[in-house]
PDB file of N, CA and C in Angstrom:
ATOM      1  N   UNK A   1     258.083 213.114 240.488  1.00  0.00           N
ATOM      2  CA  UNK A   1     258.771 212.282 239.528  1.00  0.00           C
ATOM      3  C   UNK A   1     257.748 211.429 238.776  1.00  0.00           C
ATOM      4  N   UNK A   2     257.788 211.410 237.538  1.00  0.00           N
ATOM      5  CA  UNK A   2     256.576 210.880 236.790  1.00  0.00           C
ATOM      6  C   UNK A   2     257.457 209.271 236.645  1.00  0.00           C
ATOM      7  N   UNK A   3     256.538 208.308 236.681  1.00  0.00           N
ATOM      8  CA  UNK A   3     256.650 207.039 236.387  1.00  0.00           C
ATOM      9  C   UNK A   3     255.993 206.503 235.315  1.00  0.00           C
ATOM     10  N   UNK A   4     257.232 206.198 233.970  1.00  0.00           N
ATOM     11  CA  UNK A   4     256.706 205.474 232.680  1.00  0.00           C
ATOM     12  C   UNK A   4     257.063 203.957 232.992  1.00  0.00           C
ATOM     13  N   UNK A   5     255.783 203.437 232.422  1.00  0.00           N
ATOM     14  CA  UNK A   5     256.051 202.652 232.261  1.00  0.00           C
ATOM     15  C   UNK A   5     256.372 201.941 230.250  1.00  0.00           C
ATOM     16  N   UNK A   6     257.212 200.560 230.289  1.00  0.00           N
ATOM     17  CA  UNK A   6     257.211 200.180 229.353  1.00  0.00           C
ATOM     18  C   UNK A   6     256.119 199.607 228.459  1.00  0.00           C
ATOM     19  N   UNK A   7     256.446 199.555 227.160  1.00  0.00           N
ATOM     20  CA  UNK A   7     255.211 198.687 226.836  1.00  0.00           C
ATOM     21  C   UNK A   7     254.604 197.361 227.258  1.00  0.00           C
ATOM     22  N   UNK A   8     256.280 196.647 227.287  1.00  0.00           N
ATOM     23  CA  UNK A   8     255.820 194.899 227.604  1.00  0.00           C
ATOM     24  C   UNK A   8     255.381 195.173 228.921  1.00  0.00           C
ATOM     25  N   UNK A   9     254.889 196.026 229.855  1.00  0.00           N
ATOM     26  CA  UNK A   9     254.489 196.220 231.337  1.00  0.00           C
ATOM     27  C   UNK A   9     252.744 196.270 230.576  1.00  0.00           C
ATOM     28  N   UNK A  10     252.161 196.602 229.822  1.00  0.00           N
ATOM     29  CA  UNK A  10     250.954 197.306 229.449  1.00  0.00           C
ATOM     30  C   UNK A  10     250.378 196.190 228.598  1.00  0.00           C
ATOM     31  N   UNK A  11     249.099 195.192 229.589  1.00  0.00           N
ATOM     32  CA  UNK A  11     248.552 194.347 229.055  1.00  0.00           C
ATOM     33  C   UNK A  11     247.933 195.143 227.391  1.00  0.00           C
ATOM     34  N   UNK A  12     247.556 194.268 226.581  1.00  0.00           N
ATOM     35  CA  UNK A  12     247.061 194.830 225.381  1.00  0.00           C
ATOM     36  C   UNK A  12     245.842 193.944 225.570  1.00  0.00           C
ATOM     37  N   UNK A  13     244.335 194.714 225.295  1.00  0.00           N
ATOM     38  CA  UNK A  13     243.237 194.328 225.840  1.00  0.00           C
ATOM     39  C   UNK A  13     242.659 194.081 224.345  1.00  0.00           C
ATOM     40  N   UNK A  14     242.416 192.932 223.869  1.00  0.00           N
ATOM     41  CA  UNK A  14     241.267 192.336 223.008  1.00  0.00           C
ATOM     42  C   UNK A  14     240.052 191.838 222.959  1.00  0.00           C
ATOM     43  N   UNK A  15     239.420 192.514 222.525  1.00  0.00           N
ATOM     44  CA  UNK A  15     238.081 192.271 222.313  1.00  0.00           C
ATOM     45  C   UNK A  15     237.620 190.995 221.465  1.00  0.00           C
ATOM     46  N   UNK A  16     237.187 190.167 221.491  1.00  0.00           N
ATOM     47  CA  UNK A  16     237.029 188.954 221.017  1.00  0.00           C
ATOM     48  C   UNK A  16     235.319 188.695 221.108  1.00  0.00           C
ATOM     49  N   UNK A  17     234.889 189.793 221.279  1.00  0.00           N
ATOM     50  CA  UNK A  17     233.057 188.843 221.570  1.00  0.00           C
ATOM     51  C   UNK A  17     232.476 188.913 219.673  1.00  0.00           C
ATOM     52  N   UNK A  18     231.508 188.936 219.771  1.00  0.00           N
ATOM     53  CA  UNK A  18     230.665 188.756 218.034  1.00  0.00           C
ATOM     54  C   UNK A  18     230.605 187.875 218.190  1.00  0.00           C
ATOM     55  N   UNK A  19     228.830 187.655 217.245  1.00  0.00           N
ATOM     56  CA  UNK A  19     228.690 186.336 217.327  1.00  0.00           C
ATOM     57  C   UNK A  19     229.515 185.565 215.695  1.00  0.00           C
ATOM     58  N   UNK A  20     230.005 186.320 215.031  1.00  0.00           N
ATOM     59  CA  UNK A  20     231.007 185.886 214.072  1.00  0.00           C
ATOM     60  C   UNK A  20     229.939 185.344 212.765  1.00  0.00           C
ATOM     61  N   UNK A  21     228.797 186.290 212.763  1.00  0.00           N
ATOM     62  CA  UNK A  21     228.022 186.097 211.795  1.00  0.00           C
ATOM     63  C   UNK A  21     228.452 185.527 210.199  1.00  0.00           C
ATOM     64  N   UNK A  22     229.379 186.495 209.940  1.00  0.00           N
ATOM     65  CA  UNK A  22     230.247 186.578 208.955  1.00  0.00           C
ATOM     66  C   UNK A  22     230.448 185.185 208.469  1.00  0.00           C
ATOM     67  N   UNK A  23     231.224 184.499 209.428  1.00  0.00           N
ATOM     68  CA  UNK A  23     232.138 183.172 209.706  1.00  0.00           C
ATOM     69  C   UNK A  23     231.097 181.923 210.089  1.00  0.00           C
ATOM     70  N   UNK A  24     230.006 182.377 209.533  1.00  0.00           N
ATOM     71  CA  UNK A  24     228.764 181.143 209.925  1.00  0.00           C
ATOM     72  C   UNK A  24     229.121 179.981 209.859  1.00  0.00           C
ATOM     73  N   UNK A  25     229.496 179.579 208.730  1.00  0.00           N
ATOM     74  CA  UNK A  25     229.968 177.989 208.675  1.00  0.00           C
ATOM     75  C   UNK A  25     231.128 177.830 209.689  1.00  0.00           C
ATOM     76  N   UNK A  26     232.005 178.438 210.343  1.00  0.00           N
ATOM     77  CA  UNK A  26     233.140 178.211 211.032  1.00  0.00           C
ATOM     78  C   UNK A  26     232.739 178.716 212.325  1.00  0.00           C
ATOM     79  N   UNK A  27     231.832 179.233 212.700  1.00  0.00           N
ATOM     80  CA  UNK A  27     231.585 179.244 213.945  1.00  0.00           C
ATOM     81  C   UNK A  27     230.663 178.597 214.660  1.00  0.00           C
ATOM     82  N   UNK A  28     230.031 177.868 213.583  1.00  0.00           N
ATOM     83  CA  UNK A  28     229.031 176.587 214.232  1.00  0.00           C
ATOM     84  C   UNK A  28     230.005 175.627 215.217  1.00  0.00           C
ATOM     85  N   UNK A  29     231.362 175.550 214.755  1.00  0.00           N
ATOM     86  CA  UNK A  29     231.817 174.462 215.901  1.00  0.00           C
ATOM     87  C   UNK A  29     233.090 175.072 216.420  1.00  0.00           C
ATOM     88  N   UNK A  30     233.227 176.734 216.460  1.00  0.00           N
ATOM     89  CA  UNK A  30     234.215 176.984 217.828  1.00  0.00           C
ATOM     90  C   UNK A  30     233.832 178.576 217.304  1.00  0.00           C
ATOM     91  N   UNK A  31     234.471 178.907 218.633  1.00  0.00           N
ATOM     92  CA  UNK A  31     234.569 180.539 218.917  1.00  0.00           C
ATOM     93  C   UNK A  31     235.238 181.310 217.792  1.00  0.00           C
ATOM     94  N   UNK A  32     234.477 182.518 217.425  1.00  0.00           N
ATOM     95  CA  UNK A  32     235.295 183.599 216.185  1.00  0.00           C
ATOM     96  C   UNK A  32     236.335 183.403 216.872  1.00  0.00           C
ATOM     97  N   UNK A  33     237.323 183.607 217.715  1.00  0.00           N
ATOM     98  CA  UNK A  33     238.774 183.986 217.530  1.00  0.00           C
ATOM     99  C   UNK A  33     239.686 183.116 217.677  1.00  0.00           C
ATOM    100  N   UNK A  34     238.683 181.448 217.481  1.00  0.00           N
ATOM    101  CA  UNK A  34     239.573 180.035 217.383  1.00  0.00           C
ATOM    102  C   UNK A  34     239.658 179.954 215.749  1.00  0.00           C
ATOM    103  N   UNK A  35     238.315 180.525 215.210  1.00  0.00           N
ATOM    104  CA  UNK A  35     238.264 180.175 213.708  1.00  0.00           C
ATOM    105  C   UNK A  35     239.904 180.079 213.484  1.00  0.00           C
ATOM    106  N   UNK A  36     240.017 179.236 212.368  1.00  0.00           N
ATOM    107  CA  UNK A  36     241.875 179.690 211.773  1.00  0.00           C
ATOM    108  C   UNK A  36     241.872 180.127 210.414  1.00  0.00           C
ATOM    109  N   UNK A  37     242.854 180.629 210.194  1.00  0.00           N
ATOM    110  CA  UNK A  37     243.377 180.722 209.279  1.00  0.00           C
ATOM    111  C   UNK A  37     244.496 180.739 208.312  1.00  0.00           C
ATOM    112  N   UNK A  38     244.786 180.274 208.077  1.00  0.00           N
ATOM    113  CA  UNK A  38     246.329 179.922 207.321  1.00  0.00           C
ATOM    114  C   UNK A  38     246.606 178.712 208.432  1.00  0.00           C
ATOM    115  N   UNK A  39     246.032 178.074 209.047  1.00  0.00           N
ATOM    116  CA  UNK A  39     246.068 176.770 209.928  1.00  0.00           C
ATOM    117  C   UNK A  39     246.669 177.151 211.118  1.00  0.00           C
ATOM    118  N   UNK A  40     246.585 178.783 211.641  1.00  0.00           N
ATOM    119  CA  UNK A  40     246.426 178.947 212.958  1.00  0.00           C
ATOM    120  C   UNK A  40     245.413 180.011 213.390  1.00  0.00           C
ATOM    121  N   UNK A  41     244.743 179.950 214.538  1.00  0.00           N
ATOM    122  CA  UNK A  41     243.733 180.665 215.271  1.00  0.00           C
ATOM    123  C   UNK A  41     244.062 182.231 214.838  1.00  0.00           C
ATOM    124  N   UNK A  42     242.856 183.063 214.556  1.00  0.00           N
ATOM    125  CA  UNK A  42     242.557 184.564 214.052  1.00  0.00           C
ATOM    126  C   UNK A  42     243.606 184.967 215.147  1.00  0.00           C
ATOM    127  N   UNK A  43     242.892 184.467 216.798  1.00  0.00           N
ATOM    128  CA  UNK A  43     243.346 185.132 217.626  1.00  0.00           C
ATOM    129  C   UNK A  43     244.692 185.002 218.220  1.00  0.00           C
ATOM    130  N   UNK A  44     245.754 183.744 217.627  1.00  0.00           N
ATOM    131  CA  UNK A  44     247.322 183.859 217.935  1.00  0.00           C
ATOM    132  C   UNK A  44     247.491 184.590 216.856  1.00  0.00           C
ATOM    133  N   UNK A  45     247.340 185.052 215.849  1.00  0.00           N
ATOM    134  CA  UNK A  45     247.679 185.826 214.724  1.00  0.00           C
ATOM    135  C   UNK A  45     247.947 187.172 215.074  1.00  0.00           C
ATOM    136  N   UNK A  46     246.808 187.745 215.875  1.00  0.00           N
ATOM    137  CA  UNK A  46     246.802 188.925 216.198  1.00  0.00           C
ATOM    138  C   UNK A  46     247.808 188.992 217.450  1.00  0.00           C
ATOM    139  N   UNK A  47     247.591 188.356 218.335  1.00  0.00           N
ATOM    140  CA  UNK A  47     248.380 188.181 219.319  1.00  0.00           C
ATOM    141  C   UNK A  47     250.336 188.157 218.947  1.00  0.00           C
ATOM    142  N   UNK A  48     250.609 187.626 217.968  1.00  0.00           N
ATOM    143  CA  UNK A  48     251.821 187.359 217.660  1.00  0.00           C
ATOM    144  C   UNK A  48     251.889 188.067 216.779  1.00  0.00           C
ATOM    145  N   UNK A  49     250.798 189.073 216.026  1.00  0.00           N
ATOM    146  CA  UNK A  49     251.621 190.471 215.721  1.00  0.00           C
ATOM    147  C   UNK A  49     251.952 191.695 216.626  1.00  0.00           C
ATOM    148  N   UNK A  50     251.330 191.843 218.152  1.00  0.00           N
ATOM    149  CA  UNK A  50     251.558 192.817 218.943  1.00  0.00           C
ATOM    150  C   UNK A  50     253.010 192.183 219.981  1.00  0.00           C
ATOM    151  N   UNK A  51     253.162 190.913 219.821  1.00  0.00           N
ATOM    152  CA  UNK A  51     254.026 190.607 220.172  1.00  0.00           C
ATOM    153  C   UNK A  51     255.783 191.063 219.482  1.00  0.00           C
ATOM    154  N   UNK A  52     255.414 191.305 218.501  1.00  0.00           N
ATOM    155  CA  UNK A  52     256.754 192.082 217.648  1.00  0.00           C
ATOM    156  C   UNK A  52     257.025 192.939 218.357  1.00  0.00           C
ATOM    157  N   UNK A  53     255.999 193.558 218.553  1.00  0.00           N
ATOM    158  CA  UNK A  53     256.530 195.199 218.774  1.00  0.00           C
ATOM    159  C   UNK A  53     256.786 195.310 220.480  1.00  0.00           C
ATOM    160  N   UNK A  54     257.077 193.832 220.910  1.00  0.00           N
ATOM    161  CA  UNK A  54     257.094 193.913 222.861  1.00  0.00           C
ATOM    162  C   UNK A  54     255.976 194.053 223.385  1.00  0.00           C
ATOM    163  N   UNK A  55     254.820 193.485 223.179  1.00  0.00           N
ATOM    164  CA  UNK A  55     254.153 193.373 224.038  1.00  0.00           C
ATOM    165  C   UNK A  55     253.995 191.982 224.465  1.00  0.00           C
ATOM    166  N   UNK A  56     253.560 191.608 225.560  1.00  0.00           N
ATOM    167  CA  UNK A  56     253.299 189.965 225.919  1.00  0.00           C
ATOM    168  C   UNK A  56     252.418 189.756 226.988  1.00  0.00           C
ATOM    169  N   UNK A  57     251.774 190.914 227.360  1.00  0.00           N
ATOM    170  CA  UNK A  57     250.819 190.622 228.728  1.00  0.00           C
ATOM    171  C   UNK A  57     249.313 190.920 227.837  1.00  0.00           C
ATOM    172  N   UNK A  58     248.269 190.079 227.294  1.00  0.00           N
ATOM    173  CA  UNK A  58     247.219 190.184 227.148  1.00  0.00           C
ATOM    174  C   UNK A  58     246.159 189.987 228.000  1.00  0.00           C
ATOM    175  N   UNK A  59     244.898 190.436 227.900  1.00  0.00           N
ATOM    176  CA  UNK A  59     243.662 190.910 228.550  1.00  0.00           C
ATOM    177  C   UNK A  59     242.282 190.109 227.548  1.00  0.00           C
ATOM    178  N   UNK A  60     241.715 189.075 227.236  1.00  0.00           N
ATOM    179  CA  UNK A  60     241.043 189.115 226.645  1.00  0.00           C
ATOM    180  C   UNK A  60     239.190 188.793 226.862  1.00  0.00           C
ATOM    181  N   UNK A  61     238.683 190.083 226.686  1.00  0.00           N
ATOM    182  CA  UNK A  61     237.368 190.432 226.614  1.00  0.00           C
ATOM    183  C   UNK A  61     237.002 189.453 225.943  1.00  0.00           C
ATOM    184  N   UNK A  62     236.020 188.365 226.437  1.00  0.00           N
ATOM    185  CA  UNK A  62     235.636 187.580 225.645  1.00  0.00           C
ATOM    186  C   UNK A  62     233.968 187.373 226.166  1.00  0.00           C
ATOM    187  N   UNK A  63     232.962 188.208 225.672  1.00  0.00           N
ATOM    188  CA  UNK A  63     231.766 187.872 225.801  1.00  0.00           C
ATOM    189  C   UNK A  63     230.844 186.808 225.008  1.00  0.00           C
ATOM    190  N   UNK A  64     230.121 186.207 225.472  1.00  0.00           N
ATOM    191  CA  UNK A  64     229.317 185.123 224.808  1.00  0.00           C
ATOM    192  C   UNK A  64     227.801 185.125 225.291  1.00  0.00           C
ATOM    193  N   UNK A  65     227.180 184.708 224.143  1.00  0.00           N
ATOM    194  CA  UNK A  65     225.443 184.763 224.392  1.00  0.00           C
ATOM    195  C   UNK A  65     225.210 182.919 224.122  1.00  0.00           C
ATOM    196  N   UNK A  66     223.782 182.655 224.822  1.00  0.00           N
ATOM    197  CA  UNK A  66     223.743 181.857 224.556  1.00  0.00           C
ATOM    198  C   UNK A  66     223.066 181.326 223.341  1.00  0.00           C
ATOM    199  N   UNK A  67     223.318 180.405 222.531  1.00  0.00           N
ATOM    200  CA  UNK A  67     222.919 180.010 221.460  1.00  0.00           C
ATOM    201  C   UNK A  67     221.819 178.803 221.252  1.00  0.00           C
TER     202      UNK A  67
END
């Protein structure tokens, strides 16, 4: 008997490391995926678009170097 599971069961894994070169001026004083935009964080943005579609268990890869 095969066992499916649902989506909202299936963390969704984000990658969040870079040093956010791009975003120089905005990452001098917080992490690329705090930067905001439209006056909330890159990373609830993304988060609360996979949330539409039922997901709600995230995973987030977050590597850092030192600066």
């Amino acid at each position: 008997m095969q066992h499916h599971k649902r989506k909202k069961d299936i963390p969704v894994v984000i990658l969040c490391g870079g040093m956010g070169t791009r975003l120089a001026e905005q990452t001098e004083v917080r992490p690329k995926p705090l930067v905001e935009v439209g006056g909330r964080p890159i990373l609830w943005d993304i988060m609360k678009h996979y949330s539409r579609y039922g997901f709600d268990e995230f995973i987030l890869a977050w590597a850092t170097r030192g600066r």
